[in-house]
Protein backbone atom coordinates (compact mmCIF):
# COMPACT_ATOMS: atom_id res chain seq x y z
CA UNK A 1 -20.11 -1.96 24.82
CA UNK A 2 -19.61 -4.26 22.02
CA UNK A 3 -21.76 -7.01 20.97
CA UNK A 4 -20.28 -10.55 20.64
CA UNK A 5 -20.81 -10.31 16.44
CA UNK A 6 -18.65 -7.15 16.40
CA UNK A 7 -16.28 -9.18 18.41
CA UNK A 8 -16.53 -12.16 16.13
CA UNK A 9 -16.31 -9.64 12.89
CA UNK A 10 -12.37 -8.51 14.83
CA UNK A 11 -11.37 -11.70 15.61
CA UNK A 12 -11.95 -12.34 11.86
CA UNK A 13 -10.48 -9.26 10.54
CA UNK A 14 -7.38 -9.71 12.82
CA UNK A 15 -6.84 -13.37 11.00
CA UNK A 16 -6.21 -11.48 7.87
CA UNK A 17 -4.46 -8.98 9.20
CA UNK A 18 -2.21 -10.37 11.66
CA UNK A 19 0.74 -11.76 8.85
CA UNK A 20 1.28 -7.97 8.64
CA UNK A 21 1.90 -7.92 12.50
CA UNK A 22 4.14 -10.69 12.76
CA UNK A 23 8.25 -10.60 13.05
CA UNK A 24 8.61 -13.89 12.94
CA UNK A 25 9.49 -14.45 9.14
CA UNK A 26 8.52 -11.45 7.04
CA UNK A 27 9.99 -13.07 3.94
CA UNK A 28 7.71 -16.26 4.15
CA UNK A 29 4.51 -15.80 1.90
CA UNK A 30 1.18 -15.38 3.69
CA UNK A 31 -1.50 -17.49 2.73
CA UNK A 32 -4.90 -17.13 3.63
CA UNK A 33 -7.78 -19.62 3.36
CA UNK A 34 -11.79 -18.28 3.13
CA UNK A 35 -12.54 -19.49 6.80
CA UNK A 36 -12.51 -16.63 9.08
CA UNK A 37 -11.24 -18.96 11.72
CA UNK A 38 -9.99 -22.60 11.61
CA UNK A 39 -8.19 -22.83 15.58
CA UNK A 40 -9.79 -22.79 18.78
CA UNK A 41 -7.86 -20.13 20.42
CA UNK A 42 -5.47 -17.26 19.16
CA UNK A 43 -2.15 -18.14 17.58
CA UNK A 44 1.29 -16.82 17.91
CA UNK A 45 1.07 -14.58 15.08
CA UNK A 46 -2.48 -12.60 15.69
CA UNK A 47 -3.18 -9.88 17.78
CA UNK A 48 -6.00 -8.84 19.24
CA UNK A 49 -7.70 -5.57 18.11
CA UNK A 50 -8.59 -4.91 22.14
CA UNK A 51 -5.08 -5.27 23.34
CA UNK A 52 -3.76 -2.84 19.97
CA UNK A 53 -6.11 0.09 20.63
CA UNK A 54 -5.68 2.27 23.41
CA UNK A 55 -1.87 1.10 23.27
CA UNK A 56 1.25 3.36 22.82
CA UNK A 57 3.51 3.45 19.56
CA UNK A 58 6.69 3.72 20.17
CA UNK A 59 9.59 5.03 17.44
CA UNK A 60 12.98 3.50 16.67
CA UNK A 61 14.58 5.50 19.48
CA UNK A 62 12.03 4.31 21.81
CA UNK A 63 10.22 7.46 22.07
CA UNK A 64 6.33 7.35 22.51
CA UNK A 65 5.22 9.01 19.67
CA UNK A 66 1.09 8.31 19.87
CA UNK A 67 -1.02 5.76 20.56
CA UNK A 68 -3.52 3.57 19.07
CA UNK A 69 -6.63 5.76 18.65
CA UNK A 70 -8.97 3.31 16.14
CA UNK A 71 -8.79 0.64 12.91
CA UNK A 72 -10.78 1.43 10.23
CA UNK A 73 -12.14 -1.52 8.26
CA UNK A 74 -13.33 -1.57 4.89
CA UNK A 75 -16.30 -3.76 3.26
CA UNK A 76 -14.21 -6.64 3.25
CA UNK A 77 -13.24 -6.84 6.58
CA UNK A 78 -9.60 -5.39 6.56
CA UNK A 79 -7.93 -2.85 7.98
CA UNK A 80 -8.17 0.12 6.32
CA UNK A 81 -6.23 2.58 8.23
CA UNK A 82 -5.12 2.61 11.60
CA UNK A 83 -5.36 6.11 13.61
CA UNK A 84 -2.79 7.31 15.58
CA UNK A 85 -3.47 9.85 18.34
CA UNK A 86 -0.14 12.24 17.93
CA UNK A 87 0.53 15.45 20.07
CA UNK A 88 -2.41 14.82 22.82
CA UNK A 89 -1.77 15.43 26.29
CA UNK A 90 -5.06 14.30 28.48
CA UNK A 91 -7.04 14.02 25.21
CA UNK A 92 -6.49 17.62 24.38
CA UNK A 93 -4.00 19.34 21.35
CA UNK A 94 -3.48 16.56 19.40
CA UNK A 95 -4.31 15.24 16.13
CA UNK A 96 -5.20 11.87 14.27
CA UNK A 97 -3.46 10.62 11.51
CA UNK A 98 -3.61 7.27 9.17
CA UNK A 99 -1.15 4.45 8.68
CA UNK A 100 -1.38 1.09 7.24
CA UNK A 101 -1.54 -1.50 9.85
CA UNK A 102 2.10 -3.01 8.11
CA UNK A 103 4.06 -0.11 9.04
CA UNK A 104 3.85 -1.07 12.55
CA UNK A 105 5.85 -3.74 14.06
CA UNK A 106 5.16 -5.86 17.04
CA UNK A 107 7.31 -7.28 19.53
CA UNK A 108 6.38 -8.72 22.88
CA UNK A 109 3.42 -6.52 22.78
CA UNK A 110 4.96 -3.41 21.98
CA UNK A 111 4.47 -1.19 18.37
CA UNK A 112 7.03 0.31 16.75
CA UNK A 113 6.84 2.71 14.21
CA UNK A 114 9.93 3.66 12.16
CA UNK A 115 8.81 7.21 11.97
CA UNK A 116 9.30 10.31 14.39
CA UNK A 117 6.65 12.01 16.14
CA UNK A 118 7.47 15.20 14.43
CA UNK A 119 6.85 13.26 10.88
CA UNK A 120 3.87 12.14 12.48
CA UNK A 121 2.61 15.63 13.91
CA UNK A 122 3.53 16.92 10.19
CA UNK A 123 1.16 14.78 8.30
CA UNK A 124 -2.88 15.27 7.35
CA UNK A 125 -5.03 15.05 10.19
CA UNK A 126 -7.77 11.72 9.34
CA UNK A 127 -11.26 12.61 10.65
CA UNK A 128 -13.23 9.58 12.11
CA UNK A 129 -16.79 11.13 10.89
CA UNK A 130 -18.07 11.68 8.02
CA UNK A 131 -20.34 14.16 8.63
CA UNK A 132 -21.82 13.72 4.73
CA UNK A 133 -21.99 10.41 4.57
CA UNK A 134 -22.67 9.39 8.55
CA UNK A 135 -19.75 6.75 8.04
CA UNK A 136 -18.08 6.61 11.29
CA UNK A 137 -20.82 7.49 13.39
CA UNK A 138 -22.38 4.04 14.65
CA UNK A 139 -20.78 0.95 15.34
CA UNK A 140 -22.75 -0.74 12.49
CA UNK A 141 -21.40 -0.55 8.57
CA UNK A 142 -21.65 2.64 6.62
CA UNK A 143 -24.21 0.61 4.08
CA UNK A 144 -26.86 0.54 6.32
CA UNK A 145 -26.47 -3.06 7.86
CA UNK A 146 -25.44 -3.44 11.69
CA UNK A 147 -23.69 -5.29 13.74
CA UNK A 148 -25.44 -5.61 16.67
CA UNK A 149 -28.65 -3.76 18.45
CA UNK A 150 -28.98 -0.39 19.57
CA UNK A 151 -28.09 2.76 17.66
CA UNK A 152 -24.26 2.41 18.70
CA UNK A 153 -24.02 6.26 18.93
């Protein structure tokens, strides 16, 4: 479904955005140098943009709350927003909503989200499409360029 450069263009994006996902030492600075990637495999504090979408958030009280429905980059390669599927059951009823990728925390590969479903459920919905603009509607950018062939609709 995905070509290898949109693969390569998350990998990169998670390099800059994995400091927000790690627990490790949120008071040490995060530096970042202009190489998308300098290691040959994934380190301890990145996660993998596969293994994050699709998975459930869970609240302080353990409760499942939603679950991982997209990240939204921007023309730099960060995240954006990341959508939360809250209220669905089998894909139907629910809503998506927007948070930045630092209000959820990791731990052995499980997000936490220190607010309730019900805060969740109570917020604006966040529509994937623009149906002016197109953005959101192929896999390529919204300026025109693409990352891979095929019309990725």
């Amino acid at each position: 479904m995905y070509k290898v450069t949109t693969s390569a263009a998350l990998a990169a994006l998670l390099a800059v955005a994995a400091p927000a996902l790690a627990q490790t030492n949120p008071a040490a600075p995060v530096t970042r140098s202009d190489t998308a990637t300098t290691a040959n495999a994934i380190q301890a504090d990145q996660f993998r943009a596969s293994k994050m979408i699709g998975s459930t958030v869970y609240d302080l009280q353990n409760r499942n709350i939603g679950s991982v429905k997209d990240l939204v980059l921007d023309r730099d390669g960060r995240v954006a927003a990341v959508v939360l599927d809250v209220g669905s059951f089998l894909g139907m009823g629910g809503k998506y909503v927007a948070i930045h990728l630092s209000d959820i925390k990791t731990d052995n590969d499980r997000l936490t989200l220190d607010r309730t479903k019900e805060q969740l459920q109570q917020m604006a919905a966040y529509n994937l499409n623009d149906n002016t603009t197109g953005a959101g509607s192929t896999t390529g950018p919204a300026t025109g360029g693409h990352l891979g062939s095929g019309s990725g609709r």
